[in-house]
PDB file of N, CA and C in Angstrom:
ATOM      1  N   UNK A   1     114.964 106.448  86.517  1.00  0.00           N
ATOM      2  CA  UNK A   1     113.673 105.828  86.341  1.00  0.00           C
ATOM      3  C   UNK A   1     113.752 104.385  86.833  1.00  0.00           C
ATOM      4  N   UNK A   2     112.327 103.940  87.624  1.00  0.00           N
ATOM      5  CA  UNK A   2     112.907 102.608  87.771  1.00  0.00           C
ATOM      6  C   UNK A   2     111.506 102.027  87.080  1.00  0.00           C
ATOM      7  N   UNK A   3     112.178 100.442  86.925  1.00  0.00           N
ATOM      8  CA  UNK A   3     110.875  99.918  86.669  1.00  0.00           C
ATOM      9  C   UNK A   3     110.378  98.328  86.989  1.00  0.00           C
ATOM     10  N   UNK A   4     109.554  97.799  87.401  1.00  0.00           N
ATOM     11  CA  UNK A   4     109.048  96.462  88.126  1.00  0.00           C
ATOM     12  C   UNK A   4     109.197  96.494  89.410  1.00  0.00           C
ATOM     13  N   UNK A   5     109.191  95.422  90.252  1.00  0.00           N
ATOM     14  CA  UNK A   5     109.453  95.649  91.588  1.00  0.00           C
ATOM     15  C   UNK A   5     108.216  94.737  92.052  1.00  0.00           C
ATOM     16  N   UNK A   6     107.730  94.310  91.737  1.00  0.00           N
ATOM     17  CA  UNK A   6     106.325  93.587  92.913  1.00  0.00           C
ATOM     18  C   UNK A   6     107.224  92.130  92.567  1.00  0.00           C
ATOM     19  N   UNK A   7     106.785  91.530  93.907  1.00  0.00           N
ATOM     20  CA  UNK A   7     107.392  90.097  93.967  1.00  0.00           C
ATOM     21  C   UNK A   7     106.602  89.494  93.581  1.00  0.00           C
ATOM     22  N   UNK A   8     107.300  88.491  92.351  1.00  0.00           N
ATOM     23  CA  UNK A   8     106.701  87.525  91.438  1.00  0.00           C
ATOM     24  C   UNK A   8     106.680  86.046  92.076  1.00  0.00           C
ATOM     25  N   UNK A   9     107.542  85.362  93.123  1.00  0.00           N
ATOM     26  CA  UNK A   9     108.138  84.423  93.313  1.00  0.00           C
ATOM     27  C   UNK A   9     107.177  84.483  94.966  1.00  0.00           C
ATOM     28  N   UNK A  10     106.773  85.240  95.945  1.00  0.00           N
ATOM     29  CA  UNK A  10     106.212  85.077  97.128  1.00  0.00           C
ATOM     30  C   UNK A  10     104.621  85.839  96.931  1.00  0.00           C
ATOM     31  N   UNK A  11     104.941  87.215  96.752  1.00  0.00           N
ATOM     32  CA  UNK A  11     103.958  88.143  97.016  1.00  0.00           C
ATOM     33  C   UNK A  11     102.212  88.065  95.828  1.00  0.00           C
ATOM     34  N   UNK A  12     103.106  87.712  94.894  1.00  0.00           N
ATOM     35  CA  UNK A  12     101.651  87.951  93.937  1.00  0.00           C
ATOM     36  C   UNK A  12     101.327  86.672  93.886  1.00  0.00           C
ATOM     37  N   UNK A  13     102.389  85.158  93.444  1.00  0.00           N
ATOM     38  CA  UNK A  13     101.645  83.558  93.300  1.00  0.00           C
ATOM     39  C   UNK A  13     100.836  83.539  94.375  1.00  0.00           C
ATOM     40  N   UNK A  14     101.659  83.433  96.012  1.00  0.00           N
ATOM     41  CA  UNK A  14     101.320  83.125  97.145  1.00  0.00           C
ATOM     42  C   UNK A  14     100.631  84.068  98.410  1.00  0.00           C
ATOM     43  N   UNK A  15     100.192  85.584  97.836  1.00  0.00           N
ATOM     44  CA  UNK A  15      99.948  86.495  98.876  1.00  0.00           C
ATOM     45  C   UNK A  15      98.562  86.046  98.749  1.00  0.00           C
ATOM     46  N   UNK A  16      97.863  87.209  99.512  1.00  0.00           N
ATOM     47  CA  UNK A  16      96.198  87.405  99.189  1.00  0.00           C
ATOM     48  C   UNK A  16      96.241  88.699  98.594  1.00  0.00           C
ATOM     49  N   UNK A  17      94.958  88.939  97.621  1.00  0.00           N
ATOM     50  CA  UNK A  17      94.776  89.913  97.470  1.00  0.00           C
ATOM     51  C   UNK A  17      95.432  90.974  98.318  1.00  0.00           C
ATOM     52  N   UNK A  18      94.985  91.387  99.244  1.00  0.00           N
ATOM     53  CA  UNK A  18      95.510  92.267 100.211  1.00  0.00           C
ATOM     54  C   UNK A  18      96.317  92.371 100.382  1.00  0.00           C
ATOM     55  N   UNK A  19      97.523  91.527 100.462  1.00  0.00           N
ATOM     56  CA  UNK A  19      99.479  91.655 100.549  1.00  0.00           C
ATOM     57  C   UNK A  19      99.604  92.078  99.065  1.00  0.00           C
ATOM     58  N   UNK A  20      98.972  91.652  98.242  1.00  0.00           N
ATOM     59  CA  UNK A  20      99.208  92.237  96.834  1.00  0.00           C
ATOM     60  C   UNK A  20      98.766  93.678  96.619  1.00  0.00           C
ATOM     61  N   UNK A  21      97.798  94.238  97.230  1.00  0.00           N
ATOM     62  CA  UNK A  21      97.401  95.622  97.107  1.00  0.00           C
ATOM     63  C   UNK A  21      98.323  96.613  98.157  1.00  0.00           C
ATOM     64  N   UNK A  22      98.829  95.966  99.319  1.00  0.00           N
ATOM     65  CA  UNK A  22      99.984  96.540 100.068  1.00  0.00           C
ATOM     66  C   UNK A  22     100.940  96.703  99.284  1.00  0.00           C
ATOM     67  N   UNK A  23     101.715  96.023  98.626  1.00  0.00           N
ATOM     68  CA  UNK A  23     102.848  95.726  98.002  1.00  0.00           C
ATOM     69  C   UNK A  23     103.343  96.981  97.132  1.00  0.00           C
ATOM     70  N   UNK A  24     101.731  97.060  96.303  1.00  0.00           N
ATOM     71  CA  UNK A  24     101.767  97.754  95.356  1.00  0.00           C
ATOM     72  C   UNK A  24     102.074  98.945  95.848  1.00  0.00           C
ATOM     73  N   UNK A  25     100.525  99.522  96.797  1.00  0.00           N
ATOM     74  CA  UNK A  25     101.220 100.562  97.435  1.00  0.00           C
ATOM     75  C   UNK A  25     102.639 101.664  97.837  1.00  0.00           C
ATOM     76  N   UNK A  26     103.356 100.381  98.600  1.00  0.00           N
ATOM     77  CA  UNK A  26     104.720 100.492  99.255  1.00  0.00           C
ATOM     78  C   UNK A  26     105.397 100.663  97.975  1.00  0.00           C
ATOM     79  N   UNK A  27     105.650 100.164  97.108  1.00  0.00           N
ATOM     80  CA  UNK A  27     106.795 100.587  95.866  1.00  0.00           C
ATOM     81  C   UNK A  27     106.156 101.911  95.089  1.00  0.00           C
ATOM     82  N   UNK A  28     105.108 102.006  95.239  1.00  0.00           N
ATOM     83  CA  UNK A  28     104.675 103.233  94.382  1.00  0.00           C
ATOM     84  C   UNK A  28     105.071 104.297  95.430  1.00  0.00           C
ATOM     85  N   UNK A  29     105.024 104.100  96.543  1.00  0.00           N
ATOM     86  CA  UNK A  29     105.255 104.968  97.788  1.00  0.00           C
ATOM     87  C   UNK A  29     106.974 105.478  98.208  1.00  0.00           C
ATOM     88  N   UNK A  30     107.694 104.340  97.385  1.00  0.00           N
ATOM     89  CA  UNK A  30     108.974 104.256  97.548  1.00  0.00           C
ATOM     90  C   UNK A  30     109.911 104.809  96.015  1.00  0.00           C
ATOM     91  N   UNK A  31     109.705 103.741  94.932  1.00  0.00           N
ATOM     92  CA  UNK A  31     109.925 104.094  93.991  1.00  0.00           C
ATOM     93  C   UNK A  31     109.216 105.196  93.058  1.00  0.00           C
ATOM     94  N   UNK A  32     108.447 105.352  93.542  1.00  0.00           N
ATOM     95  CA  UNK A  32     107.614 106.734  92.678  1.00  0.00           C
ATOM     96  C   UNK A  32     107.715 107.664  93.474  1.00  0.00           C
ATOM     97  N   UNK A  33     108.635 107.946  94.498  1.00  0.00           N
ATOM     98  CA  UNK A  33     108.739 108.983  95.187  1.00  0.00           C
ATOM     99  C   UNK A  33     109.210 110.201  94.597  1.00  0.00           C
ATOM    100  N   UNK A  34     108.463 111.570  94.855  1.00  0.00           N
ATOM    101  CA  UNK A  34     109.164 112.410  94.610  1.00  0.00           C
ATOM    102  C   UNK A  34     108.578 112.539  92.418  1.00  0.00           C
ATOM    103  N   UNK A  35     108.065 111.633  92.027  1.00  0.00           N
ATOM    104  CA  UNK A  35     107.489 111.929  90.669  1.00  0.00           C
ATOM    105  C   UNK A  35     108.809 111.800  89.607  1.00  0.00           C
ATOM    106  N   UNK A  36     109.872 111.250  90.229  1.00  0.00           N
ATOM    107  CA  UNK A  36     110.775 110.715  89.378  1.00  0.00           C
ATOM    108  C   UNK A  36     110.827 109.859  88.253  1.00  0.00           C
ATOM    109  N   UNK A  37     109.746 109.057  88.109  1.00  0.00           N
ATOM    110  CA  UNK A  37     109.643 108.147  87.122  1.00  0.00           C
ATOM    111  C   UNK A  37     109.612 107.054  88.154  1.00  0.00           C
ATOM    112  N   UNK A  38     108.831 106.356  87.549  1.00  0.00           N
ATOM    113  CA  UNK A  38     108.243 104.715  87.656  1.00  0.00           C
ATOM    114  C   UNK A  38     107.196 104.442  87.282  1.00  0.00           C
ATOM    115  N   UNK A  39     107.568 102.926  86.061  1.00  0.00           N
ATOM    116  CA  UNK A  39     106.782 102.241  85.654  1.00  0.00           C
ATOM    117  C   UNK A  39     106.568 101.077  86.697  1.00  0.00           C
ATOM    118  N   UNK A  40     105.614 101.124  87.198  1.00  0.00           N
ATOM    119  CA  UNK A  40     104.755  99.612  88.049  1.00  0.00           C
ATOM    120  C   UNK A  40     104.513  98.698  86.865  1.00  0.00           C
ATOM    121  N   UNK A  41     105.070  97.799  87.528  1.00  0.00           N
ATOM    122  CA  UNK A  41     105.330  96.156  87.041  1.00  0.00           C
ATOM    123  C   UNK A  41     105.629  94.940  87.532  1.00  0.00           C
ATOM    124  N   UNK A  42     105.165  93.947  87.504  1.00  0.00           N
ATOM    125  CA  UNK A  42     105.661  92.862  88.408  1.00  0.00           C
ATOM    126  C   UNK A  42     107.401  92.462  88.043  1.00  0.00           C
ATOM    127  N   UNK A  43     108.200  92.264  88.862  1.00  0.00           N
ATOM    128  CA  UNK A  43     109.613  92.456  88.335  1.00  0.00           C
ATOM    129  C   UNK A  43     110.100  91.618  87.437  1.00  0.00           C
ATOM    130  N   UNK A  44     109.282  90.414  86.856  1.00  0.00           N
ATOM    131  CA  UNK A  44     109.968  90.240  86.048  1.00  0.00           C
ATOM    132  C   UNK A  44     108.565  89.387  85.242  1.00  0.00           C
ATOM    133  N   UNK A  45     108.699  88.014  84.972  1.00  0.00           N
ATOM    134  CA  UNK A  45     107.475  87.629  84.374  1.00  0.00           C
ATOM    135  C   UNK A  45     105.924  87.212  85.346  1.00  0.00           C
ATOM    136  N   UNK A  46     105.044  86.918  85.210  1.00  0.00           N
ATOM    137  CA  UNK A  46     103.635  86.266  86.043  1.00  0.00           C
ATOM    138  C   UNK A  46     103.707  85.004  86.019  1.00  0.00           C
ATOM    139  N   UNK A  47     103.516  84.344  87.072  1.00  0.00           N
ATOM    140  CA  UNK A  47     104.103  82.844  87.007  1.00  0.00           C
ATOM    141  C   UNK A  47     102.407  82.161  86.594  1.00  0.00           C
ATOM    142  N   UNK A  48     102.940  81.507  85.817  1.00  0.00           N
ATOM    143  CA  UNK A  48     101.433  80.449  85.770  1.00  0.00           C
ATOM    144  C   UNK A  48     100.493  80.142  87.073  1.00  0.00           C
ATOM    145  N   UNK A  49     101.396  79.626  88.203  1.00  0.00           N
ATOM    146  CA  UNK A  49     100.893  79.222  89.231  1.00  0.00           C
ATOM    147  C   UNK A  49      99.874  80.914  90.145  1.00  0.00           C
ATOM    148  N   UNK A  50     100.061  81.899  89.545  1.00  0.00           N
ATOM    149  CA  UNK A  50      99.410  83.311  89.895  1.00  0.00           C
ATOM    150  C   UNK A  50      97.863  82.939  89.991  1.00  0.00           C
ATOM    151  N   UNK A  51      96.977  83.349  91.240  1.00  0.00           N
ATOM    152  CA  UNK A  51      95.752  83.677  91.097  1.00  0.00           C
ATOM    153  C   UNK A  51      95.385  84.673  90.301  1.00  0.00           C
ATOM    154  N   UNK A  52      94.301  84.505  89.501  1.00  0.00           N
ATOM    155  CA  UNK A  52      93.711  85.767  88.621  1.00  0.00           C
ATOM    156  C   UNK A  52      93.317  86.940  89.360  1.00  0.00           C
ATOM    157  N   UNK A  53      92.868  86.291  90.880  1.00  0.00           N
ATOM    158  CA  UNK A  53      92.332  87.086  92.180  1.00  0.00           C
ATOM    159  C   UNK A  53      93.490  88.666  92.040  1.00  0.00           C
ATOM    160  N   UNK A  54      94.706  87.718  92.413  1.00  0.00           N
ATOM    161  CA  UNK A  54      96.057  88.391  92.661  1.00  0.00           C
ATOM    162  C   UNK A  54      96.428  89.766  91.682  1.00  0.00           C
ATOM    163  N   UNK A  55      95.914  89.027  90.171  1.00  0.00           N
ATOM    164  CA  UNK A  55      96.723  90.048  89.469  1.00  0.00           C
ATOM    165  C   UNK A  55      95.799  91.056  89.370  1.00  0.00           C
ATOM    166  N   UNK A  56      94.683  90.542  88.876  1.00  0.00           N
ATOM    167  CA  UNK A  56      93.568  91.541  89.066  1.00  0.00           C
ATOM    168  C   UNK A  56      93.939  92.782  90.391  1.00  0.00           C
ATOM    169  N   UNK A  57      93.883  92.382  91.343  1.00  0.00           N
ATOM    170  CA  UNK A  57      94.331  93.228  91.931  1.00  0.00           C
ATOM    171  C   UNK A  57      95.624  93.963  92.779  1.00  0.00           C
ATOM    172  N   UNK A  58      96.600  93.728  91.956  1.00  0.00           N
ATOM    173  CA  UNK A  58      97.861  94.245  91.054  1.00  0.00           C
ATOM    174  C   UNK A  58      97.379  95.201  90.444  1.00  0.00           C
ATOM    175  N   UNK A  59      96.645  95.461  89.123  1.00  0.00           N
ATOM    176  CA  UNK A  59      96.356  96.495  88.564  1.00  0.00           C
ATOM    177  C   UNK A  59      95.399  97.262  88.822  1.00  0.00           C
ATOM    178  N   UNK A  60      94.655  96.775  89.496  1.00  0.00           N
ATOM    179  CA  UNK A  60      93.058  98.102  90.098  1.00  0.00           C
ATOM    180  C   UNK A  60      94.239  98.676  91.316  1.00  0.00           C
ATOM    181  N   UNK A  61      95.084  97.666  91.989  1.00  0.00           N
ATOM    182  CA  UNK A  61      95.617  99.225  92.724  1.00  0.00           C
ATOM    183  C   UNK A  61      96.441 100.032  92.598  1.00  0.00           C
ATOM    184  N   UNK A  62      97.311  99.520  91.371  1.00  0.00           N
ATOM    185  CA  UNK A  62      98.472 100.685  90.473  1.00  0.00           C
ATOM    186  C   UNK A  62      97.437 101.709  89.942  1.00  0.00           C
ATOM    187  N   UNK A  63      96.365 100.929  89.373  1.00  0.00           N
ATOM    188  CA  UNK A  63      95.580 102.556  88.582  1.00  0.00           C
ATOM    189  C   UNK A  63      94.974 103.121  90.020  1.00  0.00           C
ATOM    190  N   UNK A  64      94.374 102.639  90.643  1.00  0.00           N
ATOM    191  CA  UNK A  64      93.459 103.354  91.888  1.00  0.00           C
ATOM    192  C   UNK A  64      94.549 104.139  92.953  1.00  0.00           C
ATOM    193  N   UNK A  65      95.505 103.680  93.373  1.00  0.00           N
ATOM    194  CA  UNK A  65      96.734 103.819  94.454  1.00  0.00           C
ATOM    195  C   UNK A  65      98.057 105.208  92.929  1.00  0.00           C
ATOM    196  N   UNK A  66      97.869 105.030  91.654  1.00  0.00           N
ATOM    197  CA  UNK A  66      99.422 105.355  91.655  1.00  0.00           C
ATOM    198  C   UNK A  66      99.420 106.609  90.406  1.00  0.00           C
ATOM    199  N   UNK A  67      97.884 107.445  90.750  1.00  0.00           N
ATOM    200  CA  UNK A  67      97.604 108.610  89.709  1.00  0.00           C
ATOM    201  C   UNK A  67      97.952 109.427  90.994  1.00  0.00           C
ATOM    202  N   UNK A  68      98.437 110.714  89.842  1.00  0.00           N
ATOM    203  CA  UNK A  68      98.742 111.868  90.381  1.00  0.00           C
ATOM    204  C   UNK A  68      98.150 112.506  90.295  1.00  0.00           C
ATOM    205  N   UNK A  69      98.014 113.377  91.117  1.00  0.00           N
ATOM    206  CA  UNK A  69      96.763 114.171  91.015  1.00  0.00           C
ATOM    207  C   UNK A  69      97.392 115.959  91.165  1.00  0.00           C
TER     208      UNK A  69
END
């Protein structure tokens, strides 16, 4: 099982939305491969300096991008 993985330090303070909804993507695409287990999480804490923009969409695309169907 793995768990976290989105970059806390480049991708979510400093991306745009959009590198943040890629991101997500790609590890759910990588680490959730195959239905092995993975919890999506930013890898470690949310830095203060985070847009709300950012995280917000962090989680609309784990739920929208990371159901099984």
């Amino acid at each position: 099982m793995f768990h976290g993985g989105l970059d806390n330090q480049q991708t979510l303070p400093h991306g745009s939305p959009a590198d943040v909804r890629a991101e997500v993507r790609q590890l759910i695409d990588v680490l959730g491969a195959g239905r092995t287990g993975y919890v999506f999480a930013p890898c470690h804490s949310i830095q203060p300096v985070t847009p709300l923009e950012n995280i917000e969409a962090m989680y609309d695309e784990a739920w929208r991008y990371g159901s099984y169907s």
